[in-house]
C-alpha atoms as a PDB file:
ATOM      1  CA  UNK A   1      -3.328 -26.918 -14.259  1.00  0.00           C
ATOM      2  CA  UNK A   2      -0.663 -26.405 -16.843  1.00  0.00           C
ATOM      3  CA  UNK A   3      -2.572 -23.264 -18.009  1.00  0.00           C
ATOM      4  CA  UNK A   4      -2.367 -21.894 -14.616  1.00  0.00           C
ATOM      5  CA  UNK A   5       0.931 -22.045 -14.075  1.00  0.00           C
ATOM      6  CA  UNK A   6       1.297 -19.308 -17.067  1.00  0.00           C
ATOM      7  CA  UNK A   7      -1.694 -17.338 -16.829  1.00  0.00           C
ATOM      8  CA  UNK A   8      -0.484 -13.998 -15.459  1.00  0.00           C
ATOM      9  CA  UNK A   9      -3.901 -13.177 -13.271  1.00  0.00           C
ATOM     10  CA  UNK A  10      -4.352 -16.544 -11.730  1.00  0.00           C
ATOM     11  CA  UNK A  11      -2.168 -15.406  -9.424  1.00  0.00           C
ATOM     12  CA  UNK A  12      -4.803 -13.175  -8.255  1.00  0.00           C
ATOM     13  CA  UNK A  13      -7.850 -15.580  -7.515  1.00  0.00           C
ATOM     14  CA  UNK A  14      -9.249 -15.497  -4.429  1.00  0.00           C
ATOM     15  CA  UNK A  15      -9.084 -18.987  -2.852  1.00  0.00           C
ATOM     16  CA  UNK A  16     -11.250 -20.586   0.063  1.00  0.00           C
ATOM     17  CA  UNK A  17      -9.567 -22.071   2.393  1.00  0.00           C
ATOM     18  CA  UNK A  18     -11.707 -22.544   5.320  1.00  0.00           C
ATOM     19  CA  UNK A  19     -15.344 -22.153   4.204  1.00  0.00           C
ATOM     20  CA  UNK A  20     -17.251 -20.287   6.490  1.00  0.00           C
ATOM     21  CA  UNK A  21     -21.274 -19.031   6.221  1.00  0.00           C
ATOM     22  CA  UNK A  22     -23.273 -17.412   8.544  1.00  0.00           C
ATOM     23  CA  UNK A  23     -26.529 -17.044   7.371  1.00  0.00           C
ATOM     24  CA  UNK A  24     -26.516 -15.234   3.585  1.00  0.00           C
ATOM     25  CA  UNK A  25     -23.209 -13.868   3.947  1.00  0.00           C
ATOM     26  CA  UNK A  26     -19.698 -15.757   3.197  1.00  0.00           C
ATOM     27  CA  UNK A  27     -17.352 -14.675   5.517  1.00  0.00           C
ATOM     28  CA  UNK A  28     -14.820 -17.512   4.091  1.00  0.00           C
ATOM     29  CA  UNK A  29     -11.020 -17.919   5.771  1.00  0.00           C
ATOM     30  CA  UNK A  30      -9.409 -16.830   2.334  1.00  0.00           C
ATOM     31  CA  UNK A  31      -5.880 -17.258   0.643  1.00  0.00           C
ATOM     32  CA  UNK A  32      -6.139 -12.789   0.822  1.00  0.00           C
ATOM     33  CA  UNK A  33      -6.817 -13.092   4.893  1.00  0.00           C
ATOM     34  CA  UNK A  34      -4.392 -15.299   5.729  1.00  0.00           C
ATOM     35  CA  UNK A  35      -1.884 -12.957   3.986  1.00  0.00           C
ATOM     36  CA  UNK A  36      -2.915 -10.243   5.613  1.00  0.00           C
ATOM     37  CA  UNK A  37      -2.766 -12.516   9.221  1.00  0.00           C
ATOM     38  CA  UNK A  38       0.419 -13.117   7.863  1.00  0.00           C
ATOM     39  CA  UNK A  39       1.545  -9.323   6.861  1.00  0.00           C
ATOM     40  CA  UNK A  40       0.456  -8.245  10.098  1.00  0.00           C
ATOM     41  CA  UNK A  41       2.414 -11.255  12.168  1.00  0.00           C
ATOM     42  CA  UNK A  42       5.552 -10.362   9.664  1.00  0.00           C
ATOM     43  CA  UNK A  43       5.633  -6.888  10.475  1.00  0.00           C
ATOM     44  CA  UNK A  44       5.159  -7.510  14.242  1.00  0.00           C
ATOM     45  CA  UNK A  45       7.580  -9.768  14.776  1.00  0.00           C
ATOM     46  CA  UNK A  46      10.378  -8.136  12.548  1.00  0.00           C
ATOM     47  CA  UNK A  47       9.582  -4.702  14.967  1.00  0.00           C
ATOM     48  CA  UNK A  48       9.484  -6.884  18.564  1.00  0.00           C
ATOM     49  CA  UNK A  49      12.500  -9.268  17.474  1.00  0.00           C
ATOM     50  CA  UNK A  50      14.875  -6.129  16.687  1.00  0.00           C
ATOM     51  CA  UNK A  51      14.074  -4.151  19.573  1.00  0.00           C
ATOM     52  CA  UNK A  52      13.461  -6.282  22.394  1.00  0.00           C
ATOM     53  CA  UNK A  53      16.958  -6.156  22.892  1.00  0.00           C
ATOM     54  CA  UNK A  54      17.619  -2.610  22.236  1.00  0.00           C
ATOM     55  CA  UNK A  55      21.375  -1.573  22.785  1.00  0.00           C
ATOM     56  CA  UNK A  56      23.413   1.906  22.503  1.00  0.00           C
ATOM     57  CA  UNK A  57      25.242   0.468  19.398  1.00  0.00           C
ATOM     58  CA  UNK A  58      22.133  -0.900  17.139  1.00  0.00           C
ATOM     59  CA  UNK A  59      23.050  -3.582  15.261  1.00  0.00           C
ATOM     60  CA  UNK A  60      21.986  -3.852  11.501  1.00  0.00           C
ATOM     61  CA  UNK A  61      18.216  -5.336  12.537  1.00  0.00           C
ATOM     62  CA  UNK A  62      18.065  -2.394  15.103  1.00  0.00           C
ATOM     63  CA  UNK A  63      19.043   0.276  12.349  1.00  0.00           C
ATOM     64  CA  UNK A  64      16.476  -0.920  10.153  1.00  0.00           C
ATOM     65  CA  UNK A  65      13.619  -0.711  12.565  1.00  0.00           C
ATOM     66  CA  UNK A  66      14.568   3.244  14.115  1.00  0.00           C
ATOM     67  CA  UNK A  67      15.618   4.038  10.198  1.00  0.00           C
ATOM     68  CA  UNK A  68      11.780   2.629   9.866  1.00  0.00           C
ATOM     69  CA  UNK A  69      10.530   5.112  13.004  1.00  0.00           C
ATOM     70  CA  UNK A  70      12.483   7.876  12.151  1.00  0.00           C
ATOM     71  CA  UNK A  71      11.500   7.845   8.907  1.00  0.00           C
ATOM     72  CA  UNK A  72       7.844   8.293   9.230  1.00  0.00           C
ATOM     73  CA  UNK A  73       8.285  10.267  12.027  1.00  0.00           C
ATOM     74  CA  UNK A  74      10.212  12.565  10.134  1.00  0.00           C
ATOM     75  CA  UNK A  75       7.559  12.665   7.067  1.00  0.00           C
ATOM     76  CA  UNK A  76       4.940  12.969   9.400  1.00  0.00           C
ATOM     77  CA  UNK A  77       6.283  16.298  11.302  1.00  0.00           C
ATOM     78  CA  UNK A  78       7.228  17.736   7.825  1.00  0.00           C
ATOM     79  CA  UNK A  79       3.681  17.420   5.942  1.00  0.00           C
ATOM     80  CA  UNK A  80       1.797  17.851   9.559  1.00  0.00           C
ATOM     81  CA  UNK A  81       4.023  19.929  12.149  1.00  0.00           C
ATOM     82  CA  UNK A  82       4.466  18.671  15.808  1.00  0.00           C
ATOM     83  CA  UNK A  83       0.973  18.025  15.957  1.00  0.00           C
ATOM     84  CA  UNK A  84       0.718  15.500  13.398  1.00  0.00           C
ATOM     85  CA  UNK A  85       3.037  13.428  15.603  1.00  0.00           C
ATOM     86  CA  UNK A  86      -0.876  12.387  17.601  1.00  0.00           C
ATOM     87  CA  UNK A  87      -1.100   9.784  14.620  1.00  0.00           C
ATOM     88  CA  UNK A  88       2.027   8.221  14.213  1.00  0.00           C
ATOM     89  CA  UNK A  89       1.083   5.127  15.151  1.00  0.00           C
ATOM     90  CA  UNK A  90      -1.564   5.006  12.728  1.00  0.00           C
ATOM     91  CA  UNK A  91       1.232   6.220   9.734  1.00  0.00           C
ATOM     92  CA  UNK A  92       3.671   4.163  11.018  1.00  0.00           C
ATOM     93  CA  UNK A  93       1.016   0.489  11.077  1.00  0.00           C
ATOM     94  CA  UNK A  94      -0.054   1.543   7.664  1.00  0.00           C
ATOM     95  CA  UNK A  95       3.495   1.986   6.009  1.00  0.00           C
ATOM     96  CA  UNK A  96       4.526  -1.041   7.357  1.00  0.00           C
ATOM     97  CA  UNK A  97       1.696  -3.204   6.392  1.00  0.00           C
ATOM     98  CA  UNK A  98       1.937  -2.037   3.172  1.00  0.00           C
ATOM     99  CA  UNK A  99       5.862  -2.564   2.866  1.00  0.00           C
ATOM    100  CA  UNK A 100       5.833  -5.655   4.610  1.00  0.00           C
ATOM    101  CA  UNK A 101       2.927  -6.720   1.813  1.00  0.00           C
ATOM    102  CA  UNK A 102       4.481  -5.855  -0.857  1.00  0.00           C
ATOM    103  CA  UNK A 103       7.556  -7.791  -0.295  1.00  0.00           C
ATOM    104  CA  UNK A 104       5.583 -10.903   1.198  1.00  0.00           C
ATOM    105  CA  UNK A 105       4.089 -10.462  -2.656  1.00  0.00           C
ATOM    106  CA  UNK A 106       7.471 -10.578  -4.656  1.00  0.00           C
ATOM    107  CA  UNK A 107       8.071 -14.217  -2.925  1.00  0.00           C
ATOM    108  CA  UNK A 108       6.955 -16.934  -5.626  1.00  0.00           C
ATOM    109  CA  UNK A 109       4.072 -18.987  -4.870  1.00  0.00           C
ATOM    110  CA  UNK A 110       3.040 -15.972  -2.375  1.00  0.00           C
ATOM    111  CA  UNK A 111      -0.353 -14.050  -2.341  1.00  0.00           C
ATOM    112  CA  UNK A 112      -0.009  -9.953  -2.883  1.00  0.00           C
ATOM    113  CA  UNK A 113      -2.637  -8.465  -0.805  1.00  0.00           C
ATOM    114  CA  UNK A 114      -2.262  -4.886  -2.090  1.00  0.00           C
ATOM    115  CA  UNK A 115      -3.093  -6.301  -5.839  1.00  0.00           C
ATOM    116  CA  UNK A 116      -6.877  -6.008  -4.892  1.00  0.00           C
ATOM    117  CA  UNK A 117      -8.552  -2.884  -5.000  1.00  0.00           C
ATOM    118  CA  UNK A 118     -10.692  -4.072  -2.330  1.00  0.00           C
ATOM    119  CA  UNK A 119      -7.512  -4.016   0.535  1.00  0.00           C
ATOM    120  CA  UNK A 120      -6.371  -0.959  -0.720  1.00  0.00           C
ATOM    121  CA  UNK A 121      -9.783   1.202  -0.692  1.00  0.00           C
ATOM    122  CA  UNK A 122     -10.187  -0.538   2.936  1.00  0.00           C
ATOM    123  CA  UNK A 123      -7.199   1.277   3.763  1.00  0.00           C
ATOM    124  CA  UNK A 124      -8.180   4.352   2.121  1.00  0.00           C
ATOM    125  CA  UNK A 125     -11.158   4.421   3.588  1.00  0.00           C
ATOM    126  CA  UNK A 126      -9.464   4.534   7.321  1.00  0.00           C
ATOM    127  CA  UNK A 127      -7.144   7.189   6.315  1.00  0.00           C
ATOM    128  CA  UNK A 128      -9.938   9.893   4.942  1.00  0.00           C
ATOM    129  CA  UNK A 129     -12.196   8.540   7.450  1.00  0.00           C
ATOM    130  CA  UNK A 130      -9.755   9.394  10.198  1.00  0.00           C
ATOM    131  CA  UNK A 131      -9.376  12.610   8.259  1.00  0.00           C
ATOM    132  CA  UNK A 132     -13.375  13.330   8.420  1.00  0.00           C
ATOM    133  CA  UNK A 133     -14.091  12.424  12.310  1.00  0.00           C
ATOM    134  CA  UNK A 134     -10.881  13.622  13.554  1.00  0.00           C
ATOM    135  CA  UNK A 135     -11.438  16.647  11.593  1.00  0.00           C
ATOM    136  CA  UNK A 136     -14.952  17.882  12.994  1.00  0.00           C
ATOM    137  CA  UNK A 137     -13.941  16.318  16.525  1.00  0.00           C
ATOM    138  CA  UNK A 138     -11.418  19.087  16.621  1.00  0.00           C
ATOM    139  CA  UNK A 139     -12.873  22.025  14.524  1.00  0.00           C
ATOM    140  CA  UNK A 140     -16.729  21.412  14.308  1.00  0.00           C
ATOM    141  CA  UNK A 141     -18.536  22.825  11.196  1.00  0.00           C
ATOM    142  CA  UNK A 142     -14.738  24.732  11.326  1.00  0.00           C
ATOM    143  CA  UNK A 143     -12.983  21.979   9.488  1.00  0.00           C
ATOM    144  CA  UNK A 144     -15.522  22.529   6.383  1.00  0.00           C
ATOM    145  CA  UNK A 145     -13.283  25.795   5.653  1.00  0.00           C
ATOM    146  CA  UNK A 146     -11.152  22.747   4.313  1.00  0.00           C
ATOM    147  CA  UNK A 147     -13.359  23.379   0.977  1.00  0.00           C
ATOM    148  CA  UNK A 148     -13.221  27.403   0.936  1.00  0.00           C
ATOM    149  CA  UNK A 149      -9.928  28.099  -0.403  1.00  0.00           C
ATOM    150  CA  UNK A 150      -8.859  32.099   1.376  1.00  0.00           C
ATOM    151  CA  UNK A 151      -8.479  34.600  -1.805  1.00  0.00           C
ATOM    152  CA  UNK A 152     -11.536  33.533  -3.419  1.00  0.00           C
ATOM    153  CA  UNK A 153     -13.780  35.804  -5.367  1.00  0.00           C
ATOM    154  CA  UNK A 154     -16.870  35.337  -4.236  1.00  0.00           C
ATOM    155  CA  UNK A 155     -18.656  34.991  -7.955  1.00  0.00           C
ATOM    156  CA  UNK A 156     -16.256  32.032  -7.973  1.00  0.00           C
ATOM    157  CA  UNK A 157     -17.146  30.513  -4.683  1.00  0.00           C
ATOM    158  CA  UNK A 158     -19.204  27.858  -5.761  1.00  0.00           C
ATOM    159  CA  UNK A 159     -17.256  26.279  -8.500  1.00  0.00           C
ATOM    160  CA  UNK A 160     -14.528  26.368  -6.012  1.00  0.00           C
ATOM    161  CA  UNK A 161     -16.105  24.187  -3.433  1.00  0.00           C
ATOM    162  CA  UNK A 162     -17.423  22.314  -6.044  1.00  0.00           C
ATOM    163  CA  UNK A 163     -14.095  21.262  -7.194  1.00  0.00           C
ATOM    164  CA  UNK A 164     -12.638  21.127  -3.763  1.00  0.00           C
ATOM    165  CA  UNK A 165     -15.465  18.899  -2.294  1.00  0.00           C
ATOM    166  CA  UNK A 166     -14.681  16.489  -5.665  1.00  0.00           C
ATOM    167  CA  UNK A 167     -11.041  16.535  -5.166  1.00  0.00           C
ATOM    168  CA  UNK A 168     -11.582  15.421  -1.474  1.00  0.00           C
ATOM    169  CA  UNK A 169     -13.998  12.733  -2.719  1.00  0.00           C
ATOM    170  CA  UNK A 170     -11.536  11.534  -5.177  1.00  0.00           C
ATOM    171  CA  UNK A 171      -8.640  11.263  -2.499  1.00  0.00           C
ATOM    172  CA  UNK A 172      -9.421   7.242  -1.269  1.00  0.00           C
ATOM    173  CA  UNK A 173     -10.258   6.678  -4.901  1.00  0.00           C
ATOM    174  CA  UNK A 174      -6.679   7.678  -6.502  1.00  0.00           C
ATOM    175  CA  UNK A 175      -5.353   7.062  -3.024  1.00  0.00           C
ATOM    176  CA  UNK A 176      -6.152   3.203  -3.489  1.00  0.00           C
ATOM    177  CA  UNK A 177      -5.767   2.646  -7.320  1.00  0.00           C
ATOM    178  CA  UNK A 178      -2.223   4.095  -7.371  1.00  0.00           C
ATOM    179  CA  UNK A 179      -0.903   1.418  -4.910  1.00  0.00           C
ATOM    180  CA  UNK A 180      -3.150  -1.645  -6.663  1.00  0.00           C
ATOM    181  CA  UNK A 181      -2.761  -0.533 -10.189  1.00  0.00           C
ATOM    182  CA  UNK A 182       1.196  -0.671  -9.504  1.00  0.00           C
ATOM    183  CA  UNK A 183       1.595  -3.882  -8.133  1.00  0.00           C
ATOM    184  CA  UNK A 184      -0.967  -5.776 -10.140  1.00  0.00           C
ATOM    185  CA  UNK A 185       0.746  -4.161 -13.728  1.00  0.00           C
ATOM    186  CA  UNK A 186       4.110  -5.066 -11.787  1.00  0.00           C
ATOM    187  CA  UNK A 187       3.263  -8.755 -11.005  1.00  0.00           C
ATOM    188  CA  UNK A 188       1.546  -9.395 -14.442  1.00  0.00           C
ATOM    189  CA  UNK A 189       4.162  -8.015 -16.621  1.00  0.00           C
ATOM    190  CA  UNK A 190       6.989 -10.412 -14.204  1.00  0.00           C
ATOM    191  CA  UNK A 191       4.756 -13.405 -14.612  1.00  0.00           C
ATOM    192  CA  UNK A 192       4.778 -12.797 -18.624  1.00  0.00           C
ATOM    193  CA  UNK A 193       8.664 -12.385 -18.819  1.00  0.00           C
ATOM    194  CA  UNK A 194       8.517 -15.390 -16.693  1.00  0.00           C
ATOM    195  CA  UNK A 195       6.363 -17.515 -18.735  1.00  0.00           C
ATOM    196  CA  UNK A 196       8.425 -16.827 -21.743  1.00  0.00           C
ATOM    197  CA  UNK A 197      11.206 -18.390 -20.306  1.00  0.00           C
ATOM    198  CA  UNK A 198       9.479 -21.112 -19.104  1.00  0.00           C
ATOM    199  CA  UNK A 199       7.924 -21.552 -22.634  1.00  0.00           C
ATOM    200  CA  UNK A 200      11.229 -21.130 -24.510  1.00  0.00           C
ATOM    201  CA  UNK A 201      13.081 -23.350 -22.502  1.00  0.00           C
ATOM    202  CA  UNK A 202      10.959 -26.402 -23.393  1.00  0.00           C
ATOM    203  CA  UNK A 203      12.107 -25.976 -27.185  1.00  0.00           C
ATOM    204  CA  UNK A 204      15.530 -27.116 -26.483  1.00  0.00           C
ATOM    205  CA  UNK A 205      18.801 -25.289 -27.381  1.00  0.00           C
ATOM    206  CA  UNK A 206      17.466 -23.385 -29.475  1.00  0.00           C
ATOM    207  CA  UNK A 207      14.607 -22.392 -27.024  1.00  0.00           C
ATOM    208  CA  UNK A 208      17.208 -22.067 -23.993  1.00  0.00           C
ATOM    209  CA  UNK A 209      19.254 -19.434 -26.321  1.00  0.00           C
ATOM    210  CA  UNK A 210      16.306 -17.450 -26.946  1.00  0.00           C
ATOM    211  CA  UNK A 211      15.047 -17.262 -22.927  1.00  0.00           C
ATOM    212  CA  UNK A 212      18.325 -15.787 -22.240  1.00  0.00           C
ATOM    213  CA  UNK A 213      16.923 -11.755 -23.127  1.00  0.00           C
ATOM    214  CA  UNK A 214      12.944 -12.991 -21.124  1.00  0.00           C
ATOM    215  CA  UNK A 215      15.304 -14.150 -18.071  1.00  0.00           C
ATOM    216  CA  UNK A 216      17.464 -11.281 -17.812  1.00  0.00           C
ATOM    217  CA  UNK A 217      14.256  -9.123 -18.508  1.00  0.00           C
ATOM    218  CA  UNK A 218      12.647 -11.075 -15.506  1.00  0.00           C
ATOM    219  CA  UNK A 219      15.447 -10.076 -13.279  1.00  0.00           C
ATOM    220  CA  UNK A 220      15.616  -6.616 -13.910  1.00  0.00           C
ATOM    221  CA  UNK A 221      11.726  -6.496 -13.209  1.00  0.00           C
ATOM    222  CA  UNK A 222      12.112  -8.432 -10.146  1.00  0.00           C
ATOM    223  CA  UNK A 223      14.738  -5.504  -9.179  1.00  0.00           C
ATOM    224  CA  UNK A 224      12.104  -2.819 -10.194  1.00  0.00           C
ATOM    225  CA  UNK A 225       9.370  -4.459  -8.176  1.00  0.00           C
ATOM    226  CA  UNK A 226      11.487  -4.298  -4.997  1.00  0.00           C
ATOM    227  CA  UNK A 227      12.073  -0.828  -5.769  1.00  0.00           C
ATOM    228  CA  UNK A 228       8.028  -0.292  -6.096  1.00  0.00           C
ATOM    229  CA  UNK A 229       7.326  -2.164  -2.945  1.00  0.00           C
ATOM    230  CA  UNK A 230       9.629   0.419  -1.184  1.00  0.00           C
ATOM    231  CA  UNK A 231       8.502   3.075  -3.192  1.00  0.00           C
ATOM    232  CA  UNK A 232       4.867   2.694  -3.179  1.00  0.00           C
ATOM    233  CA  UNK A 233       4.481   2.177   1.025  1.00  0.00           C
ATOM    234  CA  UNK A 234       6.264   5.677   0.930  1.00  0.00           C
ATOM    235  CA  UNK A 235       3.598   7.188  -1.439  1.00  0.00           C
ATOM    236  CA  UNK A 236       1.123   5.750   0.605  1.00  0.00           C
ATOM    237  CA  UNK A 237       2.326   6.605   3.987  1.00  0.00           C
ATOM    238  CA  UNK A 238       3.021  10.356   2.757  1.00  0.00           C
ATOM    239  CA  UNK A 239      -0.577  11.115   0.866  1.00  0.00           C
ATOM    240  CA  UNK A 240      -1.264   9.872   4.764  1.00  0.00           C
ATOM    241  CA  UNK A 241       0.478  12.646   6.139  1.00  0.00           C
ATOM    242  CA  UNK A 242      -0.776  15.205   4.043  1.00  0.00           C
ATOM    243  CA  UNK A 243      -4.286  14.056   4.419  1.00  0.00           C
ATOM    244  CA  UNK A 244      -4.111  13.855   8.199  1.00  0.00           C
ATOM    245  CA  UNK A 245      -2.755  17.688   7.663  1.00  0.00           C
ATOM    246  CA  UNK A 246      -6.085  18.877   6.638  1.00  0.00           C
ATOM    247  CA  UNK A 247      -7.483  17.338   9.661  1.00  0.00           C
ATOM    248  CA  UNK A 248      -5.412  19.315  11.801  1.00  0.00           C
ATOM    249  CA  UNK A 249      -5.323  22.457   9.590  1.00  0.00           C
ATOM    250  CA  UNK A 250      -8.369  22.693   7.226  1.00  0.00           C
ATOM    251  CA  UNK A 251      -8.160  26.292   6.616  1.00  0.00           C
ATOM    252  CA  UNK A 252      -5.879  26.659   3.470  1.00  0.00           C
END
């Protein structure tokens, strides 16, 4: 037990908590699901709770959900046009499951959901999946001029669409690691400062002196990692947008 308390990925383990079989296949109540119950009641509840009540003057809960709406609304029109407006609700869920993850994360003792690549290629997955059905729904065999670039020599054509069909491959791939490679480096890298000053602190005065640079360390990355949380639902949210773009305009 004592070497879990330091061990920077134990934080990550998947834990049962209501086992669950049917047939072959584990479908287990998790530690991960009931964060993400708990992510999606968080988020829910924070929107419902501040603008239930809505009044002309917004108070400082009020601001912070239409600064939330306005915000992706505003991202949304500038990577999509007017037309991208169709699938706000879709931006705005996403960007505020992942926000409202990320900070459930920094909370000690709490579970980060977006630390496992499996959440964030889930999520991935909806986005260039919306982008795919949406896409030929609308264009037909049309939205595959998404991979022929105009201006193209023709002798070039191929390698073109060749790259262009592996960059759009690639999209849920980078799309997904860029939000779990940040917040699992993040979290690791605080738990280490943090178990130094855990460690140092048991070797007395001398110890306690030393944890002083670790501590202040920890802090600072705790500030960063708020910073990240913010910074990485805004990455995700706007790759969304862009995405969602081709869907609606796949001729370049």
């Amino acid at each position: 037990m004592a070497a879990d308390k330091v061990d920077p990925i134990h934080q990550f383990h998947i834990i049962k908590l209501i086992p669950i079989k049917i047939g072959s296949y584990d479908v287990s109540f998790t530690n991960s699901a009931l964060f993400m119950v708990a992510t999606v009641i968080v988020a829910a509840a924070f929107l419902y709770l501040t603008t239930s009540s809505r009044s002309l003057v917004p108070g400082r809960l009020q601001s912070v959900s239409e600064m939330a709406y306005e915000f992706v609304g505003n991202m949304l029109r500038d990577a999509a046009g007017t037309q991208g407006m169709r699938f706000f609700p879709l931006v705005f869920s996403l960007f505020m499951f992942v926000l409202v993850a990320n900070l459930l994360g920094l909370i000690p003792y709490f579970f980060t959901i977006t630390s496992h690549i499996i959440v964030t290629f889930g999520l991935a997955i909806l986005v260039i999946g919306t982008v795919i059905v949406y896409g030929f729904m609308k264009h037909g065999l049309g939205f595959l001029k998404l991979f022929v670039p105009h201006g193209v020599p023709i002798y070039l054509m191929p390698l073109v669409v060749a790259i262009e069909v592996i960059s759009f491959v690639s999209r849920p791939v980078s799309l997904s690691v860029r939000l779990f490679a940040n917040m699992l480096a993040g979290h690791i890298t605080l738990k280490v400062f943090s178990g130094f000053v855990v460690s140092l602190s048991a070797l007395g005065a001398v110890g306690i002196a030393g944890s002083v640079l670790p501590l202040a360390m920890a802090v600072a990355l705790t500030a960063l990692e708020l910073l990240v949380a913010f910074l990485q639902a805004y990455v995700f949210a706007v790759l969304t947008c862009m995405y969602l773009n081709d869907a609606l305009h796949p001729s370049h």
